[in-house]
Protein backbone atom coordinates (compact mmCIF):
# COMPACT_ATOMS: atom_id res chain seq x y z
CA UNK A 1 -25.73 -22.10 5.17
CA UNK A 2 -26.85 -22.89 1.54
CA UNK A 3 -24.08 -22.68 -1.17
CA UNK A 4 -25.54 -19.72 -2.37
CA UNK A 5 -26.14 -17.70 0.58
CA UNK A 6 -22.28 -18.77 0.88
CA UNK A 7 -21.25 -17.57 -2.03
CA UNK A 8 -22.96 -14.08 -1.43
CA UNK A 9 -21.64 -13.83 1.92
CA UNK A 10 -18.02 -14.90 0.51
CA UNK A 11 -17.91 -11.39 -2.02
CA UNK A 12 -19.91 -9.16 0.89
CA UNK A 13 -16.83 -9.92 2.63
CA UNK A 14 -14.30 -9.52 -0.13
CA UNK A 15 -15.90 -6.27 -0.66
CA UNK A 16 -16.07 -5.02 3.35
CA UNK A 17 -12.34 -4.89 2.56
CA UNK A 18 -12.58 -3.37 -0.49
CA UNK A 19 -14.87 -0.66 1.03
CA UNK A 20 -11.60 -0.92 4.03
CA UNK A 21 -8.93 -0.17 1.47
CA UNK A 22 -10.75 2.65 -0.31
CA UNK A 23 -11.49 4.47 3.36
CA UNK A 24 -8.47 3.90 4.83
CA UNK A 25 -5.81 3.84 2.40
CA UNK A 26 -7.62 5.84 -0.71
CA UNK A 27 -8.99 8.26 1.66
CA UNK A 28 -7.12 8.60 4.65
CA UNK A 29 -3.73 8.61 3.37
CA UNK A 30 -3.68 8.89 -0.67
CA UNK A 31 -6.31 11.81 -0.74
CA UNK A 32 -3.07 14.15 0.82
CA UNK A 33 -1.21 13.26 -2.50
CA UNK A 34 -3.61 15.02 -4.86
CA UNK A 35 -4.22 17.45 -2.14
CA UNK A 36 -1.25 17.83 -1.47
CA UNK A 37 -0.24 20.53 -3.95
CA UNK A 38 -3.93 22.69 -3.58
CA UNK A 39 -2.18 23.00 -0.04
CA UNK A 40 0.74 24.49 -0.93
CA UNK A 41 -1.01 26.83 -3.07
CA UNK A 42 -3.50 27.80 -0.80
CA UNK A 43 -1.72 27.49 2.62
CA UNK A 44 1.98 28.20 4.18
CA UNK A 45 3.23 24.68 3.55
CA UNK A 46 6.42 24.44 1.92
CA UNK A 47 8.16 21.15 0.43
CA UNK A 48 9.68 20.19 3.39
CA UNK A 49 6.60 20.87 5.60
CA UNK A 50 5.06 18.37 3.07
CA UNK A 51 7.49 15.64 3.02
CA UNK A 52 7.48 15.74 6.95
CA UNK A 53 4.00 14.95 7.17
CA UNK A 54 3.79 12.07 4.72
CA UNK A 55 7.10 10.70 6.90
CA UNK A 56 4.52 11.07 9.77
CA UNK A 57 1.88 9.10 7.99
CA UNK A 58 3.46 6.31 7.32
CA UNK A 59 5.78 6.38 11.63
CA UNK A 60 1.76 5.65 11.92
CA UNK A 61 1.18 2.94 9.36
CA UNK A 62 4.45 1.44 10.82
CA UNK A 63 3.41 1.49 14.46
CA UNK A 64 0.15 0.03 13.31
CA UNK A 65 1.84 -2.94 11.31
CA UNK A 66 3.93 -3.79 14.76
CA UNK A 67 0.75 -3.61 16.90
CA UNK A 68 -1.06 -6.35 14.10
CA UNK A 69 2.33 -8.42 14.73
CA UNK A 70 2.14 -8.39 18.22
CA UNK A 71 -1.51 -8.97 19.07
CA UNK A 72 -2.64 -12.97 18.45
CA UNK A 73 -6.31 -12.88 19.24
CA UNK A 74 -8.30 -12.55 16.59
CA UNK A 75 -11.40 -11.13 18.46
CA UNK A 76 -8.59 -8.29 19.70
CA UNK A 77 -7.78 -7.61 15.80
CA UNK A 78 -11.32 -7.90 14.97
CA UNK A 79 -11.70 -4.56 17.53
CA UNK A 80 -8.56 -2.74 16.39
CA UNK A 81 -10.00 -2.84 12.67
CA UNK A 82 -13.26 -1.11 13.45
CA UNK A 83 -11.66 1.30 15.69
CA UNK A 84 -9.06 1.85 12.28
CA UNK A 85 -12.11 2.54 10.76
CA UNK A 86 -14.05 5.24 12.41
CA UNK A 87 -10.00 6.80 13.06
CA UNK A 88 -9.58 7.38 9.13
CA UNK A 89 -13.26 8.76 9.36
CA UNK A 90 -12.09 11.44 12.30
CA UNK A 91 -8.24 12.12 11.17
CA UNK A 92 -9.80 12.98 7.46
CA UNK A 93 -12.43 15.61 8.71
CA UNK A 94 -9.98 16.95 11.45
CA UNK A 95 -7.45 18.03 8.56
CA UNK A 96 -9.97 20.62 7.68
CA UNK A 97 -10.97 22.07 11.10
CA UNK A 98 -6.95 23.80 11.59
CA UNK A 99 -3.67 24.72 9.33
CA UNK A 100 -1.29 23.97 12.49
CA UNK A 101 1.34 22.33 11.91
CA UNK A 102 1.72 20.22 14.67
CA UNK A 103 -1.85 19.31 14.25
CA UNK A 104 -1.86 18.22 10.77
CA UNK A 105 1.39 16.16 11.94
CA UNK A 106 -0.70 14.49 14.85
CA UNK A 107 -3.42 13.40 12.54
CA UNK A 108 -1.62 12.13 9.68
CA UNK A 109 -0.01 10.02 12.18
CA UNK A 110 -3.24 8.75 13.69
CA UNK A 111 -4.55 8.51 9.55
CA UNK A 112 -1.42 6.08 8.97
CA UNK A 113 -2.19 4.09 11.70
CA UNK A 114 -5.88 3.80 10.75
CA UNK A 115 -4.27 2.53 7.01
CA UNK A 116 -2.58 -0.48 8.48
CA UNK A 117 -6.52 -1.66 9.97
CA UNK A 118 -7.58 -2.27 6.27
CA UNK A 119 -3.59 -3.31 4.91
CA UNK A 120 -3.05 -5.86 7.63
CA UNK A 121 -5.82 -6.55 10.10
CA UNK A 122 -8.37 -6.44 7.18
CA UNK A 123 -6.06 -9.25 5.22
CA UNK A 124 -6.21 -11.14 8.40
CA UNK A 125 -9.79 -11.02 9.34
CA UNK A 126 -10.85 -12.28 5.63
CA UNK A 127 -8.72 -15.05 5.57
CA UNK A 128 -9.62 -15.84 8.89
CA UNK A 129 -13.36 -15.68 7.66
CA UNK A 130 -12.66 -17.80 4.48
CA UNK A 131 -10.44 -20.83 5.98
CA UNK A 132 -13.71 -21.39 8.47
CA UNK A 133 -15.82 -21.47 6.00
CA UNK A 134 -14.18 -23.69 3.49
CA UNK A 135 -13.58 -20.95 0.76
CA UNK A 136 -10.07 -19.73 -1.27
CA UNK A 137 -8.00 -17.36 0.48
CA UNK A 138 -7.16 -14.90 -2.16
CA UNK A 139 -6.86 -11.78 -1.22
CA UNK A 140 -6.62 -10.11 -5.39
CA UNK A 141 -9.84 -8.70 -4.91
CA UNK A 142 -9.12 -7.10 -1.44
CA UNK A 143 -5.77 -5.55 -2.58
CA UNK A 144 -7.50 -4.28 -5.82
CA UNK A 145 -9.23 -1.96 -3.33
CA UNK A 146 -5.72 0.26 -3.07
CA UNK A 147 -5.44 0.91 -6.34
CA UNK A 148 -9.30 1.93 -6.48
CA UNK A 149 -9.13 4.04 -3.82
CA UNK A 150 -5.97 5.87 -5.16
CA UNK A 151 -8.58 6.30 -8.51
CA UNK A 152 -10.74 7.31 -6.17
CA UNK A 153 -9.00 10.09 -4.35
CA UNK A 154 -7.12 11.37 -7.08
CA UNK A 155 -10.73 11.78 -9.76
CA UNK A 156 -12.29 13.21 -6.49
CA UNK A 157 -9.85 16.12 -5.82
CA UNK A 158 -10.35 16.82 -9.83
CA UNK A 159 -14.12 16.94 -9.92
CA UNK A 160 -13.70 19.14 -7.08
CA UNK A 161 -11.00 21.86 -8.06
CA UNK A 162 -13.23 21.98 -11.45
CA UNK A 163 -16.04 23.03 -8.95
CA UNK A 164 -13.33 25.62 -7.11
CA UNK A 165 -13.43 24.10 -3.87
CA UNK A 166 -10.75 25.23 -1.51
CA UNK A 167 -8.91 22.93 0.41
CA UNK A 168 -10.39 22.45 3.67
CA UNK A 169 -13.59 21.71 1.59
CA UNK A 170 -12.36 19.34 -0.08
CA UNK A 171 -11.12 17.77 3.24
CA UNK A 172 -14.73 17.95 4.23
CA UNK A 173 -16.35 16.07 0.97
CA UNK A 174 -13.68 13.18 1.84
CA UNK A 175 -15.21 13.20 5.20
CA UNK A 176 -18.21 12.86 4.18
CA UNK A 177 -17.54 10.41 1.43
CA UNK A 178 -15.47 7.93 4.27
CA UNK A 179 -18.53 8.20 6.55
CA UNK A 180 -20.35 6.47 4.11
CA UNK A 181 -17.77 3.94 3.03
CA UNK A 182 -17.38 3.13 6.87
CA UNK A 183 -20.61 1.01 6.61
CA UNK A 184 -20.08 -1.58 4.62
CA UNK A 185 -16.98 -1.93 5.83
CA UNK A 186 -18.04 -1.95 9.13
CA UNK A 187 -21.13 -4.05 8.75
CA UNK A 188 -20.22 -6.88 5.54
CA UNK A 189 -17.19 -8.03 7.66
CA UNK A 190 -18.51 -10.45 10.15
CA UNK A 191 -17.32 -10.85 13.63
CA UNK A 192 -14.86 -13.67 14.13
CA UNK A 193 -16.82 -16.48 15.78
CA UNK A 194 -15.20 -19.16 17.93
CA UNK A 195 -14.48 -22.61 15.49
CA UNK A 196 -16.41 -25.78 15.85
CA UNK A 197 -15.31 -28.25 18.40
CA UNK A 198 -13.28 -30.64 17.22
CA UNK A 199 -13.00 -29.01 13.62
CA UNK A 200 -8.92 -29.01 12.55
CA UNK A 201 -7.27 -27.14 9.86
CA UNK A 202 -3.96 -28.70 8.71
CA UNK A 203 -1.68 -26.41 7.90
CA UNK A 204 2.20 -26.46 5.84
CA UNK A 205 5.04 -27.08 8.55
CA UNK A 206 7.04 -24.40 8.78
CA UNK A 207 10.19 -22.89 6.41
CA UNK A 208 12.47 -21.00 8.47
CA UNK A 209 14.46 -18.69 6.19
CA UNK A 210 18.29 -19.09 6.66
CA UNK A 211 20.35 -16.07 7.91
CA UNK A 212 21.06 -15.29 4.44
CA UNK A 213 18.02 -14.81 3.43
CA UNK A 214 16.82 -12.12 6.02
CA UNK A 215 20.06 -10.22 5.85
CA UNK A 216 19.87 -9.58 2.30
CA UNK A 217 15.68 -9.19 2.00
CA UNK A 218 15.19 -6.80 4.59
CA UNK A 219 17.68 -4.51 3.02
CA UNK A 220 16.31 -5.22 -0.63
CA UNK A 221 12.74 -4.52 1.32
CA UNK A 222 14.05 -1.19 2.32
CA UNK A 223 15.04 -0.13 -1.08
CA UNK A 224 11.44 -1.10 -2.30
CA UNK A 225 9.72 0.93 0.29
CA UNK A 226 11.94 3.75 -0.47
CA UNK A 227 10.80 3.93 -3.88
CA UNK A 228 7.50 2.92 -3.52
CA UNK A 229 6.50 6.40 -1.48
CA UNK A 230 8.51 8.92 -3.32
CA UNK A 231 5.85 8.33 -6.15
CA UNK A 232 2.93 7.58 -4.10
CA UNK A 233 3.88 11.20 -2.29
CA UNK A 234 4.92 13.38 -4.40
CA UNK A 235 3.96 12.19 -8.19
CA UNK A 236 1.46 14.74 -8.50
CA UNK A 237 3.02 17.77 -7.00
CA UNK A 238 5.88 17.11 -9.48
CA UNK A 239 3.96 16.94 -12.62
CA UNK A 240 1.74 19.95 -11.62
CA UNK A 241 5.01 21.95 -11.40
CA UNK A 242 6.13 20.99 -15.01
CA UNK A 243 4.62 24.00 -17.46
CA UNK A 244 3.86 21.64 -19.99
CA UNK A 245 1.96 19.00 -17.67
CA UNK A 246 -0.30 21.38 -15.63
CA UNK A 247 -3.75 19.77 -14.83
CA UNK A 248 -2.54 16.67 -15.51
CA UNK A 249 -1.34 15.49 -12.16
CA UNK A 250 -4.62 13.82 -10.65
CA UNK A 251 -5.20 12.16 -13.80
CA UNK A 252 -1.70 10.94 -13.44
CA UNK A 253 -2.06 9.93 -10.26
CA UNK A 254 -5.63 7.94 -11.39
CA UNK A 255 -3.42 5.75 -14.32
CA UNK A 256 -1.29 4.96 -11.41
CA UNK A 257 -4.37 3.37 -9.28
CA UNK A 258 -5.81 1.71 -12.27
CA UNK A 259 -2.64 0.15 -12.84
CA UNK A 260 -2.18 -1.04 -9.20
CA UNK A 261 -5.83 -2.78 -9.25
CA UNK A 262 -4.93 -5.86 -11.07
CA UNK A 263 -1.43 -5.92 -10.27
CA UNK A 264 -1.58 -8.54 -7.49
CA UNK A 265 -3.34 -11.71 -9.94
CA UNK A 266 -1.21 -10.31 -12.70
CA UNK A 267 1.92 -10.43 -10.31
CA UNK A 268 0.92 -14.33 -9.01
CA UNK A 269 0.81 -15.74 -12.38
CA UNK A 270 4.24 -14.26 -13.59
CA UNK A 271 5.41 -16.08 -9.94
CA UNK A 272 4.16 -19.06 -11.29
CA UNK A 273 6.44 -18.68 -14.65
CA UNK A 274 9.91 -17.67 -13.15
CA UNK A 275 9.06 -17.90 -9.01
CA UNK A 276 8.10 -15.38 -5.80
CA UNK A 277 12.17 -14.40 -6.13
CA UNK A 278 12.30 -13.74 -10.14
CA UNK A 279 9.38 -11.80 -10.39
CA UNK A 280 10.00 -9.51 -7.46
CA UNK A 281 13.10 -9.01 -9.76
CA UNK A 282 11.53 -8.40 -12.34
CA UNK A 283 9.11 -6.12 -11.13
CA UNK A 284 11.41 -3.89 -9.40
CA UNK A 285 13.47 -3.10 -12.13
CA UNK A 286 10.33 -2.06 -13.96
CA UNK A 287 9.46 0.36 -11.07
CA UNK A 288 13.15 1.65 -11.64
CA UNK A 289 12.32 3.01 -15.03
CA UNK A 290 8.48 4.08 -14.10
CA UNK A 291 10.49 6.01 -11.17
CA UNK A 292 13.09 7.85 -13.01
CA UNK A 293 11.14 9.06 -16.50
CA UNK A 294 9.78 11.93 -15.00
CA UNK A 295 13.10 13.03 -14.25
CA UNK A 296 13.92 12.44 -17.94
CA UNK A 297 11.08 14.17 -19.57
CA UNK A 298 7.89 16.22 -19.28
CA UNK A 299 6.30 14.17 -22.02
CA UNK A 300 2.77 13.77 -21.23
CA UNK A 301 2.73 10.19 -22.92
CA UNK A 302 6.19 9.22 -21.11
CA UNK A 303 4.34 10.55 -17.81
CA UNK A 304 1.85 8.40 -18.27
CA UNK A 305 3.85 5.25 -19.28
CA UNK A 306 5.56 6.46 -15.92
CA UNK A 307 2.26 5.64 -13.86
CA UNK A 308 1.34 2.73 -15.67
CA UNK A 309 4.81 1.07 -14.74
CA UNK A 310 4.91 2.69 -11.20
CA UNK A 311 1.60 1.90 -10.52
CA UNK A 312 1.95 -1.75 -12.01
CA UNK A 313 4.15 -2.63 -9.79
CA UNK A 314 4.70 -1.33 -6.47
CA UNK A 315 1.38 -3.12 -4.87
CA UNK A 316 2.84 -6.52 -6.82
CA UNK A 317 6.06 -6.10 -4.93
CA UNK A 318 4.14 -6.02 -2.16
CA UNK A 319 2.04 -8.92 -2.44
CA UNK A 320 5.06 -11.58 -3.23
CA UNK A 321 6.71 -10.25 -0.04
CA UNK A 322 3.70 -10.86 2.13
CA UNK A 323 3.15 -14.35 0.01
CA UNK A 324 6.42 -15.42 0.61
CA UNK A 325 5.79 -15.06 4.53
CA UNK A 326 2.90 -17.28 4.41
CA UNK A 327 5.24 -19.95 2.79
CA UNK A 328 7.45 -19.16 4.99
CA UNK A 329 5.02 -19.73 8.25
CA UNK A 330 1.72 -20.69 7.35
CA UNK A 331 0.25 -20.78 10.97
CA UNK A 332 1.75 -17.60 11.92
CA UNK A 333 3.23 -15.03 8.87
CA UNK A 334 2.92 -12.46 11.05
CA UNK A 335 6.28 -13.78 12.20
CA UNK A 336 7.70 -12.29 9.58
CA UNK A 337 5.49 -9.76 8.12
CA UNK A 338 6.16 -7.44 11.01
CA UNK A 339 10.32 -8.33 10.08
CA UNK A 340 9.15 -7.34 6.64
CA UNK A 341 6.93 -4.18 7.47
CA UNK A 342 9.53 -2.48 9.91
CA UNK A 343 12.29 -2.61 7.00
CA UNK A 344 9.62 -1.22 4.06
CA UNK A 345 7.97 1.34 6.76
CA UNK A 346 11.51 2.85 7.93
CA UNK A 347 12.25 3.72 4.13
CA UNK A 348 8.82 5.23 3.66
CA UNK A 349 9.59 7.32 6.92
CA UNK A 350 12.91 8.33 5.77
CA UNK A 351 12.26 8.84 2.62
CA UNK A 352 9.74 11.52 1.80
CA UNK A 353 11.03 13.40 4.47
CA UNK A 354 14.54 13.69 2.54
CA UNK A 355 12.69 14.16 -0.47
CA UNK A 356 10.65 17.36 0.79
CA UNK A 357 14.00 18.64 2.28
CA UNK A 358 16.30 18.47 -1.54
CA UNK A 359 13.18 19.73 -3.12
CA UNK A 360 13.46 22.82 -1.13
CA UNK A 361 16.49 23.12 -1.61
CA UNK A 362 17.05 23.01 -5.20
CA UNK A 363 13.47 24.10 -6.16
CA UNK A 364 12.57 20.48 -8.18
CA UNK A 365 12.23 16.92 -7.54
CA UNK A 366 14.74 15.69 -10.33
CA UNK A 367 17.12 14.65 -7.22
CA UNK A 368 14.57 12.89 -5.56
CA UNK A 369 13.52 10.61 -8.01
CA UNK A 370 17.27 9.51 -9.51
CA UNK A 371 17.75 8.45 -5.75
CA UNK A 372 14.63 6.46 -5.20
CA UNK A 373 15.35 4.94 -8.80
CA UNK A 374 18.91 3.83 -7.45
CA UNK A 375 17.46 2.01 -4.11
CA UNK A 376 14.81 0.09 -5.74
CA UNK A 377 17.93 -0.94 -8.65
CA UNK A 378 20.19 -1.81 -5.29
CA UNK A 379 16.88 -3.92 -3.97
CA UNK A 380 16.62 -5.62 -7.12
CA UNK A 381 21.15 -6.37 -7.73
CA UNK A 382 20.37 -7.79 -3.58
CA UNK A 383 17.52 -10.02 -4.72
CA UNK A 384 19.68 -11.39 -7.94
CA UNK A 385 22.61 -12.33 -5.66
CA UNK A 386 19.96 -13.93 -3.26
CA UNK A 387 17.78 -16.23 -5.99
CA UNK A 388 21.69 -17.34 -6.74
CA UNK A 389 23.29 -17.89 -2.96
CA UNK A 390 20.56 -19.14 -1.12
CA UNK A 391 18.63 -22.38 -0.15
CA UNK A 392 15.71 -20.62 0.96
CA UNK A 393 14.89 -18.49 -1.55
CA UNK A 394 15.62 -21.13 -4.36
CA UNK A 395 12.91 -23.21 -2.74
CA UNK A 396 10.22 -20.76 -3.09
CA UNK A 397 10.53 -20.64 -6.45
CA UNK A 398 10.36 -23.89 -7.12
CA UNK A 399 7.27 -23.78 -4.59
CA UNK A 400 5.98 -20.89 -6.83
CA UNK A 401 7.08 -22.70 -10.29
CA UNK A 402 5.11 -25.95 -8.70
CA UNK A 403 1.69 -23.93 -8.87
CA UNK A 404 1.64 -23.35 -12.30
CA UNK A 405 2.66 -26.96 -13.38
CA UNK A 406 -0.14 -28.22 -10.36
CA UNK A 407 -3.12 -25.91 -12.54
């Protein structure tokens, strides 16, 4: 294979999980965020009916992540991540064709389970593809494709209540639109191919992280995922309900996906400055203030400052976590990642589900938010106390700080 034919084949594959991201993840679970209050408008769901289902979306994502933990083959992975595929295709047109409860519950589930095919196995499969072939394995463009698809779903479900289109069209069109995005990301992702005989890739021994450093991440982990889907849930429901802000909430929502696009590269090189620790500091006490200023104010500008710190930062949060596990076990993160993903996906199936219940009660999210603000605060005190007490963590930042002084 020429360098050139190389290099083309290198972005057709950086974009298959682009085209992954935007139909799992954009469309199969962000479109119910915009969509989400058009339901409640034009349907029986209440608050709580809401909150339950995105709690159901992500017991999916969760099951998925432990599934991509367990299974080793690659070939098997390569399977589960077209089957993910054509599952976000099926769970987004089968949320038009009923309003039954326990039927919208069913499918969200199946939708989160189709997210984790372009989250994890996606992430997998491409740096599977570009360690055979020689290339980088950066995966900035890849998670890029989150914050596009949220862009995506939320300018979609705008276009389309300026056209009046009721809800279980609008299901429909993102049907529609998935089928299409299915085939790129179906066909530009190659199949996994058995290496060359012979042909060794030497990889970093192994960094098992002391007690005290699982015992206070996981719990920090869990305050990030708590805040992370209170927003990504519920941030335009609560805007559309403020007087001042109505019609605003999709475009809210679209700040917050054009924030989260670059927010992985921008995230790395602050790593490099003050290390994977410090910066996951840093950026969760930004996400504290992007949380809470709704709560504060109906300001349209402070709104929007709202998604452009939200949105900034909960994908980088993210990424260090899952870069930290490759330092941590470079042949095998999944070690760890599924450690990681159990402790982030309980919050995110706790949370919304506690949210939707207080908002019914008291008729507002202000509740809501103040508590999501004061987990991600408690994550970010538990990560200070770690960067101090611990071997571990102290050596990934130098690992982190070594980068920047190595380029």
């Amino acid at each position: 294979m020429s360098k050139a034919t190389l290099r083309v084949q290198r972005y057709k594959v950086l974009l298959a999980g682009v085209f992954s991201q935007l139909l799992c993840i954009g469309i199969a679970r962000f479109a119910y965020t915009p969509l989400l209050p058009v339901m409640q408008q034009q349907t029986w769901m209440g608050d709580a009916d809401g909150g339950w289902l995105a709690a159901l979306n992500y017991a999916g994502y969760m099951l998925g992540a432990v599934l991509a933990a367990l299974i080793h083959s690659i070939y098997i992975k390569d399977t589960l991540y077209r089957i993910g595929l054509v599952l976000a295709v099926l769970t987004t047109v089968g949320m038009a064709l009923t309003d039954s409860f326990w039927l919208w519950a069913g499918l969200r589930f199946f939708a989160g389970l189709s997210s984790s095919a372009a989250m994890l196995l996606a992430s997998g499969l491409i740096l599977h593809w570009l360690m055979q072939h020689q290339q980088r394995g950066e995966l900035g463009i890849h998670f890029a494709g989150l914050g596009l698809g949220i862009v995506l779903a939320a300018v979609a479900v705008e276009f389309m209540l300026s056209r009046a289109l009721d809800w279980q069209t609008q299901w429909w069109v993102f049907g529609l639109l998935g089928a299409v995005l299915l085939i790129p990301a179906w066909r530009w992702l190659p199949r996994p191919v058995k290496p060359i005989a012979g042909a060794r890739t030497e990889l970093p021994a192994a960094i098992p992280p002391s007690r005290t450093f699982m015992r206070l991440m996981l719990p920090a982990y869990f305050c990030a995922g708590y805040g992370y889907v209170i927003n990504a849930t519920f941030i335009v429901t609560i805007v559309e309900r403020e007087p001042l802000l109505a019609g605003m909430g999709n475009w809210t929502f679209a700040v917050v996906g054009l924030s989260a696009a670059p927010a992985v590269m921008l995230w790395d090189l602050i790593a490099r400055r003050v290390g994977y620790l410090g910066a996951l500091i840093i950026a969760m006490s930004i996400q504290v203030v992007g949380i809470v200023l709704p709560a504060i104010t109906a300001n349209l500008a402070v709104v929007m400052l709202s998604a452009v710190l939200y949105g900034g930062t909960f994908l980088g949060c993210v990424s260090l976590v899952l870069t930290m596990a490759g330092k941590l076990y470079p042949a095998s993160p999944a070690r760890i990642m599924g450690q990681m993903t159990l402790a982030y996906g309980a919050a995110q199936i706790f949370a919304p589900a506690l949210t939707g219940v207080l908002a019914e009660a008291s008729g507002h999210y202000t509740v809501g938010l103040w508590l999501a603000g004061g987990f991600v605060l408690l994550g970010a005190v538990l990560l200070a106390y770690l960067r101090q007490v611990d071997h571990t963590a102290q050596r990934l930042d130098a690992e982190a700080k070594a980068l920047s002084v190595a380029r």
